[in-house]
N, C-alpha and C. Protein backbone atom coordinates (compact mmCIF):
# COMPACT_ATOMS: atom_id res chain seq x y z
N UNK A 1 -33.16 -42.80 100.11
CA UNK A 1 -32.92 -43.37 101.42
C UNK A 1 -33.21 -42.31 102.47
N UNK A 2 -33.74 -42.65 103.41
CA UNK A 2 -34.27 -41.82 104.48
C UNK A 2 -33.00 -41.60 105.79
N UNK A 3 -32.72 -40.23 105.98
CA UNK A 3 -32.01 -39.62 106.88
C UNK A 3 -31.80 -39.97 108.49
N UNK A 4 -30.85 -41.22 109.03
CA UNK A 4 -30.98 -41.88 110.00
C UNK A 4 -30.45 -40.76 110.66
N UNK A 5 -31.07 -41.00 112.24
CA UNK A 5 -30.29 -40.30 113.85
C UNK A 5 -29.37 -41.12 114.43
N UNK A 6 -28.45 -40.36 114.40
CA UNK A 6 -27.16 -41.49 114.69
C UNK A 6 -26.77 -41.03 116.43
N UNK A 7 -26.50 -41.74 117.50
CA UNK A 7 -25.58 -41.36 118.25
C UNK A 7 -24.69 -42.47 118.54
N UNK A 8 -23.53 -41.60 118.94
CA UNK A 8 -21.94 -42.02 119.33
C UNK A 8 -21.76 -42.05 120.13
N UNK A 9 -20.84 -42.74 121.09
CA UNK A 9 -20.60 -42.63 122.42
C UNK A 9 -18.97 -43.71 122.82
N UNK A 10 -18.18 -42.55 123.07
CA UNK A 10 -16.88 -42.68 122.53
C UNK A 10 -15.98 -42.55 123.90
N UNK A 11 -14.99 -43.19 125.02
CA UNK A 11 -14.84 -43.17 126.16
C UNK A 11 -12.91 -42.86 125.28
N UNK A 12 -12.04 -41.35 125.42
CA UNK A 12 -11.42 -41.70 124.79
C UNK A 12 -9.92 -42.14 125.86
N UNK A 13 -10.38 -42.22 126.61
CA UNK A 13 -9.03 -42.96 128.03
C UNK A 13 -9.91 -44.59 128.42
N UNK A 14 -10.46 -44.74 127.78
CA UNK A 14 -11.27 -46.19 128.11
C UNK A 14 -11.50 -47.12 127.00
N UNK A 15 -12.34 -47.22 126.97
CA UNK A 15 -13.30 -48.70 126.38
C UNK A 15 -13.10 -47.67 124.62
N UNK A 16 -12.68 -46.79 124.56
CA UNK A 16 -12.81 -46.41 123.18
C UNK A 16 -14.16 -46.24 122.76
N UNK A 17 -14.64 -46.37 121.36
CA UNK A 17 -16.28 -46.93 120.84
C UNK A 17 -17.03 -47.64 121.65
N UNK A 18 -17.90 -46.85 122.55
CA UNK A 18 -18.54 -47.81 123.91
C UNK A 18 -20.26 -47.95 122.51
N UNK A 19 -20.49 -47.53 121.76
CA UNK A 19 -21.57 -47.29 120.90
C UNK A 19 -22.07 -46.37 119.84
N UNK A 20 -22.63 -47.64 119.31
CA UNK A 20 -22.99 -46.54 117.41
C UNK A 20 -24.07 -47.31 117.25
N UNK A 21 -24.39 -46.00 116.95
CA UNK A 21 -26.11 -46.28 116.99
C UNK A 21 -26.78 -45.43 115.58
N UNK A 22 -27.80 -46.09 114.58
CA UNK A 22 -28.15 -45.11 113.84
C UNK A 22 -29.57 -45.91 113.83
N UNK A 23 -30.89 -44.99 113.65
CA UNK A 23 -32.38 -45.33 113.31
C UNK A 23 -33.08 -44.59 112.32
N UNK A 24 -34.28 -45.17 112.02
CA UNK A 24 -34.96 -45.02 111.36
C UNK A 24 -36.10 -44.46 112.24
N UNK A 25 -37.11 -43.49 112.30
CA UNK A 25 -38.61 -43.54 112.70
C UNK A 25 -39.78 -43.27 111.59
N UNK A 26 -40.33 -44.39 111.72
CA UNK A 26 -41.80 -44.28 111.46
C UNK A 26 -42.91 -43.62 111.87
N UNK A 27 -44.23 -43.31 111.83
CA UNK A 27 -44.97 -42.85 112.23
C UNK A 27 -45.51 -43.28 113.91
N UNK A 28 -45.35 -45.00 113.37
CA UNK A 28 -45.41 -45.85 115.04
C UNK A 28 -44.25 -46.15 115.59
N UNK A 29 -43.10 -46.87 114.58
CA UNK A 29 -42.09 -47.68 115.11
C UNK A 29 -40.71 -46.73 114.90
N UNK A 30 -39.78 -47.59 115.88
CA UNK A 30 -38.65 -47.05 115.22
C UNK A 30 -37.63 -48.26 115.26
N UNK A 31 -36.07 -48.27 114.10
CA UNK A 31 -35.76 -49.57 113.92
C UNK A 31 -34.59 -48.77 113.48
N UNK A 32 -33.44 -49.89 113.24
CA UNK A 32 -32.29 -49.34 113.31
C UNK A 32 -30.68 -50.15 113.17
N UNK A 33 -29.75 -50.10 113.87
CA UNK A 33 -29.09 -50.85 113.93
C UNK A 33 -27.59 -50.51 115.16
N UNK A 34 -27.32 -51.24 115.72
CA UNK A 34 -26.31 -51.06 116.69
C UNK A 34 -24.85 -51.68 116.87
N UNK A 35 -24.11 -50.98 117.50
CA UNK A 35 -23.05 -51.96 117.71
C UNK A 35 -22.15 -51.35 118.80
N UNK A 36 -21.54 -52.35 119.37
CA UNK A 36 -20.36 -52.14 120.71
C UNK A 36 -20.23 -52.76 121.35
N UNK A 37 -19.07 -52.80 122.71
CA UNK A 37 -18.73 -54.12 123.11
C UNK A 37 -19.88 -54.18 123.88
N UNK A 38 -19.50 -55.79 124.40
CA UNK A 38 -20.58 -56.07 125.47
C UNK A 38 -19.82 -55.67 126.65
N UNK A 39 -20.12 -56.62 128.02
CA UNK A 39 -19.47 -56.44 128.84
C UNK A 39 -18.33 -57.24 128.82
N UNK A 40 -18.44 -58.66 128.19
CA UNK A 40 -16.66 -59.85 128.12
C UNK A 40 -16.23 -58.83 127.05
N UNK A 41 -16.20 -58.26 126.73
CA UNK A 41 -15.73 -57.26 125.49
C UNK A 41 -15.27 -57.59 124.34
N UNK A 42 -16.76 -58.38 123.63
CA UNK A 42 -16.87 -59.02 122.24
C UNK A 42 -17.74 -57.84 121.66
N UNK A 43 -17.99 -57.77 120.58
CA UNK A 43 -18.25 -57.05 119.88
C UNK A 43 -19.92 -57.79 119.39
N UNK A 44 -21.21 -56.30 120.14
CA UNK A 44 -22.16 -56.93 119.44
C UNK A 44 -22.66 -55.86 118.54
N UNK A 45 -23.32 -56.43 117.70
CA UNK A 45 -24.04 -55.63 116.27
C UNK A 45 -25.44 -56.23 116.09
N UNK A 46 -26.25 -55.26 116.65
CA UNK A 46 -27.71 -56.37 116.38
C UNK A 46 -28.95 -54.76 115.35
N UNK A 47 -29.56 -56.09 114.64
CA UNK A 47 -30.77 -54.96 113.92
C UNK A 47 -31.72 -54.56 115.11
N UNK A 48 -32.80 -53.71 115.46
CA UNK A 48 -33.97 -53.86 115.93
C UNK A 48 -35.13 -52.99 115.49
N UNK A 49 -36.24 -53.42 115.92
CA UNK A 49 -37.24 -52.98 115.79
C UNK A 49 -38.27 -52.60 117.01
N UNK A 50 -38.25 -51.16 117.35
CA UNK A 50 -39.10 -51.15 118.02
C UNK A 50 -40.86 -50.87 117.62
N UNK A 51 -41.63 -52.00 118.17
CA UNK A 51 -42.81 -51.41 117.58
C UNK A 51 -43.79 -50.68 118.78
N UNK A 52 -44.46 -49.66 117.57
CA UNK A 52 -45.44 -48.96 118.94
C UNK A 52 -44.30 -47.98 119.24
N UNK A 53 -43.62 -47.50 119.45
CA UNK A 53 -42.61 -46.22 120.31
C UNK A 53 -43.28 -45.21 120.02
N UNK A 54 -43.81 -44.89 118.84
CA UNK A 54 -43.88 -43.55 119.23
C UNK A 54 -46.14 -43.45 119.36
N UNK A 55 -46.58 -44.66 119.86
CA UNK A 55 -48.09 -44.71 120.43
C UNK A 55 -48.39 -44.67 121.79
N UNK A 56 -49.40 -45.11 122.06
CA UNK A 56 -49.58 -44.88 124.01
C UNK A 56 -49.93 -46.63 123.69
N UNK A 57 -49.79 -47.06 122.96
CA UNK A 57 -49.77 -48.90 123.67
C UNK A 57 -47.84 -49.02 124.06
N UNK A 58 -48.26 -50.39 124.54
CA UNK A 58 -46.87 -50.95 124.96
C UNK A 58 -45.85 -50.84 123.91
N UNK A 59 -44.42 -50.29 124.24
CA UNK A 59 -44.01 -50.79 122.81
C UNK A 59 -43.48 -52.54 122.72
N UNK A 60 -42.92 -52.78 121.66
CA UNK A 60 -42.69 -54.44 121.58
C UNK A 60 -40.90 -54.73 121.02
N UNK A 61 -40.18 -54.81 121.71
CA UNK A 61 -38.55 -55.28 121.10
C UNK A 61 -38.34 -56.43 120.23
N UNK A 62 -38.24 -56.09 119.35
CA UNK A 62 -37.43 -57.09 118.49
C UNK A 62 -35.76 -56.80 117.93
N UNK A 63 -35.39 -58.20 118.11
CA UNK A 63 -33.50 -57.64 117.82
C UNK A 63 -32.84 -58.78 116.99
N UNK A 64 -32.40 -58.70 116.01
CA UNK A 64 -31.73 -59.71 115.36
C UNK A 64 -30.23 -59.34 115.30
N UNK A 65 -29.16 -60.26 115.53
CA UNK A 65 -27.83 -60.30 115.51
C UNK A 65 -28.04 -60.09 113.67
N UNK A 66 -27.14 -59.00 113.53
CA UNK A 66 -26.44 -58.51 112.23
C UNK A 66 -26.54 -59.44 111.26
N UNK A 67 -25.82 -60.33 111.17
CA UNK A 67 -26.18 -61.48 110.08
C UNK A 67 -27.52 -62.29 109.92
N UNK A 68 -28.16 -61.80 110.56
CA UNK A 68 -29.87 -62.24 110.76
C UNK A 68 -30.90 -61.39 110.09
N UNK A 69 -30.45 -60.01 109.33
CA UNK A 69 -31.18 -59.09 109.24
C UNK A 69 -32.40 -59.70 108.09
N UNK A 70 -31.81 -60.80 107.01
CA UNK A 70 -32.52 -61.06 106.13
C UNK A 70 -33.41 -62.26 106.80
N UNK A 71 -33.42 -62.64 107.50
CA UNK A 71 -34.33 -63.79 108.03
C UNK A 71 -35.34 -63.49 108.88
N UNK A 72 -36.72 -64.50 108.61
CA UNK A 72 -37.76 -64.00 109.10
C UNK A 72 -37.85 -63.19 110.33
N UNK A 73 -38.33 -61.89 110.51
CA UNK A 73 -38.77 -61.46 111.81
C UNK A 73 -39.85 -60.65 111.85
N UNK A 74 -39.64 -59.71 112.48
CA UNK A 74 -41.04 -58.73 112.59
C UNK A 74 -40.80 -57.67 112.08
N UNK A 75 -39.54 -57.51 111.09
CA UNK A 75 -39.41 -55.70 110.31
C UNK A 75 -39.78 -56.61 108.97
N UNK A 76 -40.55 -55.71 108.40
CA UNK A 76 -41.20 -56.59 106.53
C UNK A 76 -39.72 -56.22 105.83
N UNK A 77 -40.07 -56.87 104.97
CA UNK A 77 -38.88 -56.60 104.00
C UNK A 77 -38.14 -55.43 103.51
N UNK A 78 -39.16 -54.62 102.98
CA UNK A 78 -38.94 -53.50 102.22
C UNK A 78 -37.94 -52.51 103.19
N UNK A 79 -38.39 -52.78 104.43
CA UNK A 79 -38.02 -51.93 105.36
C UNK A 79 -36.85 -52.63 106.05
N UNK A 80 -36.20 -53.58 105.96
CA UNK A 80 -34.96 -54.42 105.89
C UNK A 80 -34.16 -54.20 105.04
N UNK A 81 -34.34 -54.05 103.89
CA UNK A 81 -33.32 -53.42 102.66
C UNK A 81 -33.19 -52.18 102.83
N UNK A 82 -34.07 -51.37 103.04
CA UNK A 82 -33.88 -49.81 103.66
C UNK A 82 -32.62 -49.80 104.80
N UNK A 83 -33.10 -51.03 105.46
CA UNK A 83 -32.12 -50.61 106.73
C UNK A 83 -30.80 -50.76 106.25
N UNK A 84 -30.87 -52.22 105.74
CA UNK A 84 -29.19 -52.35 105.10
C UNK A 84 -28.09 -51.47 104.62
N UNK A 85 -29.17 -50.66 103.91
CA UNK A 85 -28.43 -49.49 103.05
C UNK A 85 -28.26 -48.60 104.36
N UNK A 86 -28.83 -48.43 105.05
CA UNK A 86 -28.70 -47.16 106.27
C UNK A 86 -27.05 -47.61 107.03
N UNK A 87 -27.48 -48.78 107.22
CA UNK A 87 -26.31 -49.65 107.89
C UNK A 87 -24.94 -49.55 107.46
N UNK A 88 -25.14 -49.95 106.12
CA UNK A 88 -23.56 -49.83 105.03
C UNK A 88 -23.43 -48.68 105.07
N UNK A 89 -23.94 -47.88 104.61
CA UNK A 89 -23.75 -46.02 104.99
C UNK A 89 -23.08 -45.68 105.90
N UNK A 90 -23.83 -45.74 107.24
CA UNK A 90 -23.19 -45.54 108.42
C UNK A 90 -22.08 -45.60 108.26
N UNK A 91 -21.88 -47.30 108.30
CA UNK A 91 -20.47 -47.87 108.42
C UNK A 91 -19.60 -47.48 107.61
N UNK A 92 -19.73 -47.37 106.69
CA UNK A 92 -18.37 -46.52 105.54
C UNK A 92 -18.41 -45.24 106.07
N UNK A 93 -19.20 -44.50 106.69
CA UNK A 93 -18.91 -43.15 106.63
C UNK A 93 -18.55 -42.98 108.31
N UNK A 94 -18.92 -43.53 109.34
CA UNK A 94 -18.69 -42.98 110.63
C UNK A 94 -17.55 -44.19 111.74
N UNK A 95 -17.64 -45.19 110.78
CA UNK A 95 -17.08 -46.36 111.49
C UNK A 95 -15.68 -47.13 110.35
N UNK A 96 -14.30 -48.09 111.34
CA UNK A 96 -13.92 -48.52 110.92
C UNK A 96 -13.97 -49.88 111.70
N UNK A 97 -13.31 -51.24 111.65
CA UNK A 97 -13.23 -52.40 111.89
C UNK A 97 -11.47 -52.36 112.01
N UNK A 98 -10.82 -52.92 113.39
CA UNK A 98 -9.46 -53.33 113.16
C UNK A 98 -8.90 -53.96 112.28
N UNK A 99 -9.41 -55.28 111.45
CA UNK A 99 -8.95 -55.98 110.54
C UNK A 99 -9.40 -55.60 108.91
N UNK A 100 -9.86 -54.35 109.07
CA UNK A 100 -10.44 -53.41 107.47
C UNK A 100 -8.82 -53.64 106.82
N UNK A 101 -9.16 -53.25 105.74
CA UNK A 101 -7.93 -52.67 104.52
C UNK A 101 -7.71 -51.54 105.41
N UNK A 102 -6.78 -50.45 105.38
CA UNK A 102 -6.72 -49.22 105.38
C UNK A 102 -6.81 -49.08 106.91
N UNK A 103 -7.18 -50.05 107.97
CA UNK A 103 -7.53 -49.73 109.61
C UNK A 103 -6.24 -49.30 110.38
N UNK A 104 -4.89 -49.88 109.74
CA UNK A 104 -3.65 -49.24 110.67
C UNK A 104 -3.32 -47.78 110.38
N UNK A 105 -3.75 -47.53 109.24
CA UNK A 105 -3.78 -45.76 109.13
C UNK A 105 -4.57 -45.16 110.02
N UNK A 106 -5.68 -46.02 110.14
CA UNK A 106 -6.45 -45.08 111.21
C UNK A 106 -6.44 -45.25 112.40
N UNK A 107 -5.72 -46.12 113.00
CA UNK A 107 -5.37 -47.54 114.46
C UNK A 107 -3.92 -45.52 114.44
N UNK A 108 -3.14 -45.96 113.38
CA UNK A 108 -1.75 -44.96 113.84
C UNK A 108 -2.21 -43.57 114.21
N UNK A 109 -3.01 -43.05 113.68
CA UNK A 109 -3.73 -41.31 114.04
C UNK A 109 -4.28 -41.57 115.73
N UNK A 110 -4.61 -42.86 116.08
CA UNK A 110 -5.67 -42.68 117.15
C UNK A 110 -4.32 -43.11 118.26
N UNK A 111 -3.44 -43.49 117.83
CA UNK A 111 -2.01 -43.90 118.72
C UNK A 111 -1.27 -42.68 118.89
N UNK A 112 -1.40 -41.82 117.59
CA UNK A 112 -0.32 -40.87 117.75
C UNK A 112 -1.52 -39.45 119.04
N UNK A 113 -2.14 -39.54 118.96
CA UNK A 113 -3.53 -38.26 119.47
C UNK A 113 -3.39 -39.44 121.12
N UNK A 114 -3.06 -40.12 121.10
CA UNK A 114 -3.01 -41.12 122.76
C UNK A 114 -4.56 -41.61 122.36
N UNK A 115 -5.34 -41.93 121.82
CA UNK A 115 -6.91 -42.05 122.33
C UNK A 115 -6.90 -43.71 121.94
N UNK A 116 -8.36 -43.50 122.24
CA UNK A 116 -8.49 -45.42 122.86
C UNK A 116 -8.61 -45.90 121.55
N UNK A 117 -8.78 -47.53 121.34
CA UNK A 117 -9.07 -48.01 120.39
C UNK A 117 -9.39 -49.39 119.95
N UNK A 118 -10.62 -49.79 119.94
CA UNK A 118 -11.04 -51.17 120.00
C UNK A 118 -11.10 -52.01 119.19
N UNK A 119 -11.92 -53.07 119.01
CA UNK A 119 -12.18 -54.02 117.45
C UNK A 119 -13.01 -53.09 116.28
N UNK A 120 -13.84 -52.31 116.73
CA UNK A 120 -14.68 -51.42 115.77
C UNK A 120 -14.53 -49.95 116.89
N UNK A 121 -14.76 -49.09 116.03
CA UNK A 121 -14.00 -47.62 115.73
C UNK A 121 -14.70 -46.29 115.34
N UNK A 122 -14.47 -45.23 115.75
CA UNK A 122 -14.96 -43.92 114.83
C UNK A 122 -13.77 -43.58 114.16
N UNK A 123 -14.14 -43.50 112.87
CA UNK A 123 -12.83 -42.98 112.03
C UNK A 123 -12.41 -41.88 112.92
N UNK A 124 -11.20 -41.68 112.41
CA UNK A 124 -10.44 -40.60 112.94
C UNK A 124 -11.35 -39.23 112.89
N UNK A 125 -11.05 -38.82 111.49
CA UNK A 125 -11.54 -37.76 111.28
C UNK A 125 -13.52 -37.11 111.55
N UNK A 126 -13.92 -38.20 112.07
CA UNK A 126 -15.33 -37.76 112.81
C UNK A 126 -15.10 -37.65 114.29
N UNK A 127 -13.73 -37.87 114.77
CA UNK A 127 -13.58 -37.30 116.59
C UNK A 127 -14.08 -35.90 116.74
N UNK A 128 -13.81 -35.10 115.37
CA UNK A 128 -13.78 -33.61 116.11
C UNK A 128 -15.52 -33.17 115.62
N UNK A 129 -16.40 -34.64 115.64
CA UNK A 129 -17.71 -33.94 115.71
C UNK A 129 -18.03 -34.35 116.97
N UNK A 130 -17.68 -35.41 117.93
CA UNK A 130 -17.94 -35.56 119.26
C UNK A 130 -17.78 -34.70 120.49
N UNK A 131 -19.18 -33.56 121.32
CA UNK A 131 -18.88 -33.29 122.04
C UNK A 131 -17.75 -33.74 123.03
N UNK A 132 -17.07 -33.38 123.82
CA UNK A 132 -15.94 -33.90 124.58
C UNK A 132 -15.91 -32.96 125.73
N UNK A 133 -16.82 -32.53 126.36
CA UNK A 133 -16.90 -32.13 127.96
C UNK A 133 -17.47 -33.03 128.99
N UNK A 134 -17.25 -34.28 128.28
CA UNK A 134 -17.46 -35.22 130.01
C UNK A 134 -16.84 -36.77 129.79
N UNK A 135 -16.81 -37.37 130.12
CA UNK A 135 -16.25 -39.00 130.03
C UNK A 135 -16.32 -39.97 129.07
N UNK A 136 -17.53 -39.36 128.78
CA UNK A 136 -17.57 -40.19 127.67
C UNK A 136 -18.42 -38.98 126.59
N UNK A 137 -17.44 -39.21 125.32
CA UNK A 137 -17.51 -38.25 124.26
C UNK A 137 -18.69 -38.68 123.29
N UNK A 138 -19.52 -37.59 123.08
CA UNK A 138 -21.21 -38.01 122.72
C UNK A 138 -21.26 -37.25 120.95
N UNK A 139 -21.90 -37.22 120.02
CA UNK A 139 -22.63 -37.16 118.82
C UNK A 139 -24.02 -37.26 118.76
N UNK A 140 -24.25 -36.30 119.03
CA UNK A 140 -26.01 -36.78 119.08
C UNK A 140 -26.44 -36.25 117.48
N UNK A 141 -26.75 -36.36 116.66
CA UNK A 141 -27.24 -35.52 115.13
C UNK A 141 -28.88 -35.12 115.19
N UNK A 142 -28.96 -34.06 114.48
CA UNK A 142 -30.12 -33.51 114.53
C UNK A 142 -31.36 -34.11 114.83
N UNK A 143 -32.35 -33.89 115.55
CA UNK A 143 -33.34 -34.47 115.95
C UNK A 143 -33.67 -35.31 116.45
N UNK A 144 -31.99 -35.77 117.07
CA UNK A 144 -32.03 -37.15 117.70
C UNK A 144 -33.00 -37.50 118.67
N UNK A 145 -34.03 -38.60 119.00
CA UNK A 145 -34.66 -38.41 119.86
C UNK A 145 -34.08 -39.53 121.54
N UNK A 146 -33.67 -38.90 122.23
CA UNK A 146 -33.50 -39.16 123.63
C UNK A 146 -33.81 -40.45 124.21
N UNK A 147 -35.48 -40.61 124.23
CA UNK A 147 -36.12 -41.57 124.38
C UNK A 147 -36.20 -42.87 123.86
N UNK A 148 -35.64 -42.25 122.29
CA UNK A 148 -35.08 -44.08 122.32
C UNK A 148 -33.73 -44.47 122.32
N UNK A 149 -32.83 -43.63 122.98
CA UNK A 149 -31.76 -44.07 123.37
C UNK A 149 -31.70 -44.81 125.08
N UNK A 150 -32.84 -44.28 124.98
CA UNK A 150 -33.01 -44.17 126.68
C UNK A 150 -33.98 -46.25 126.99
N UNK A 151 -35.04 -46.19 125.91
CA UNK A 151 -35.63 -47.84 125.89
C UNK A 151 -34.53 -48.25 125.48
N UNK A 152 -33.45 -48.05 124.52
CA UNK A 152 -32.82 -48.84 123.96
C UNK A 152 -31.46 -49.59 124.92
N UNK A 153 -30.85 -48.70 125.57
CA UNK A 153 -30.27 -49.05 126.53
C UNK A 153 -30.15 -49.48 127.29
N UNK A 154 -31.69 -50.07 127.89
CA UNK A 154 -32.02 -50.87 129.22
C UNK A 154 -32.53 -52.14 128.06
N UNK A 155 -32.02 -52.34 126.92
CA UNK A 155 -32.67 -53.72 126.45
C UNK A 155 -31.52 -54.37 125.21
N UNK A 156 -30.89 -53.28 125.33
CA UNK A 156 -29.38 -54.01 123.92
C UNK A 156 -28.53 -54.89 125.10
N UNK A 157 -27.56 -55.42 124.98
CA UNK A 157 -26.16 -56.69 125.19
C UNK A 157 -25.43 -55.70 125.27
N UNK A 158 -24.80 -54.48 124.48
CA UNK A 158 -24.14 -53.49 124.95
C UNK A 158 -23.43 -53.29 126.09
N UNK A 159 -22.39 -53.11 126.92
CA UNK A 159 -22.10 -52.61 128.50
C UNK A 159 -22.29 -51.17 128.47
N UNK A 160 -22.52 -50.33 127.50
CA UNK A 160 -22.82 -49.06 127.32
C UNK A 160 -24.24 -48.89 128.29
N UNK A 161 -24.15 -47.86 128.74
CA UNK A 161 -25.44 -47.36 129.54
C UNK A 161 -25.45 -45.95 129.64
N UNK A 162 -26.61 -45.57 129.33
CA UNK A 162 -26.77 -44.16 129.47
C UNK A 162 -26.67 -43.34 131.13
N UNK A 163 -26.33 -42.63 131.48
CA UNK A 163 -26.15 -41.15 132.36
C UNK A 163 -27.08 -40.73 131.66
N UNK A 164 -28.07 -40.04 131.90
CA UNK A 164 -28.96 -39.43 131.68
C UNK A 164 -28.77 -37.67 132.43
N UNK A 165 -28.01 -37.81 133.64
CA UNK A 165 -26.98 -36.35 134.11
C UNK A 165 -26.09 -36.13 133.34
N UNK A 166 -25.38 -36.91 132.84
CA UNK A 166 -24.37 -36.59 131.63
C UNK A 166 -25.16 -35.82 130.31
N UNK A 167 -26.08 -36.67 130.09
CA UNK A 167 -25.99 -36.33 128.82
C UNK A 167 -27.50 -35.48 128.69
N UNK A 168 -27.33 -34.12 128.55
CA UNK A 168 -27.98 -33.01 128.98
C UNK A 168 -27.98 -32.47 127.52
């Protein structure tokens, strides 16, 4: 399985988990998977695919809501089961859900520390990889690339939006 770029973006006197983000890049495209509230503050989780990102043509958005990942679109297959596994990964390792097994153990650490806490979550114990010198507490992982946090944000359901002064 190929080594996704994950970023976090964690408000911990606010909105809690404002976004989790992990991708894949290809040679042309890059694809991935997301999640956080919107703005009514439901919880979205969508696959996408960007094609073309990293060429000088246009690139092209494609986004399927989470439970859509297996149904026809524009990521081929092979590279849909790739993602899945990237996805489940993630999620066991950087994320919890309020109604999980095991979520009030981690709901009580984030009560007892005062910090925020929504329908979906950074486990406890990955807070102390989140920079925390500005408003909203960031994870960027190695090689993250900028730029597609930057298309991605002016085109997800998300209420998350990038500062681009912030995040330096």
């Amino acid at each position: 399985m190929s080594t996704p770029h994950i970023f976090i973006a964690y408000a911990p006197r606010g909105a809690g988990l404002r976004c989790a983000l992990a991708y894949l890049a290809g040679q042309r495209d890059v694809y991935g998977w997301f999640t956080g509230p919107r703005e009514d503050g439901v919880v979205a989780a969508q696959y996408f695919l960007v094609e073309d990102f990293h060429t000088m043509r246009p690139a092209h958005d494609h986004f399927v809501d989470h439970a859509d990942l297996h149904s026809p679109w524009a990521l081929d297959e092979a590279r849909r089961h790739e993602l899945a596994r990237v996805q489940e990964t993630f999620v066991r390792e950087w994320l919890f859900y309020r109604g999980q097994p095991h979520a009030d153990e981690q709901l009580a650490l984030y009560a007892q520390a005062e910090l925020a806490a929504g329908e979906v979550n950074l486990r406890f114990e990955r807070i102390a990889s989140l920079y925390t010198q500005q408003p909203n507490w960031t994870y960027y992982s190695p090689g993250f690339g900028r730029p597609v946090l930057r298309h991605l944000g002016k085109r997800w359901p998300l209420e998350f939006r990038v500062d681009f002064a912030e995040a330096v």
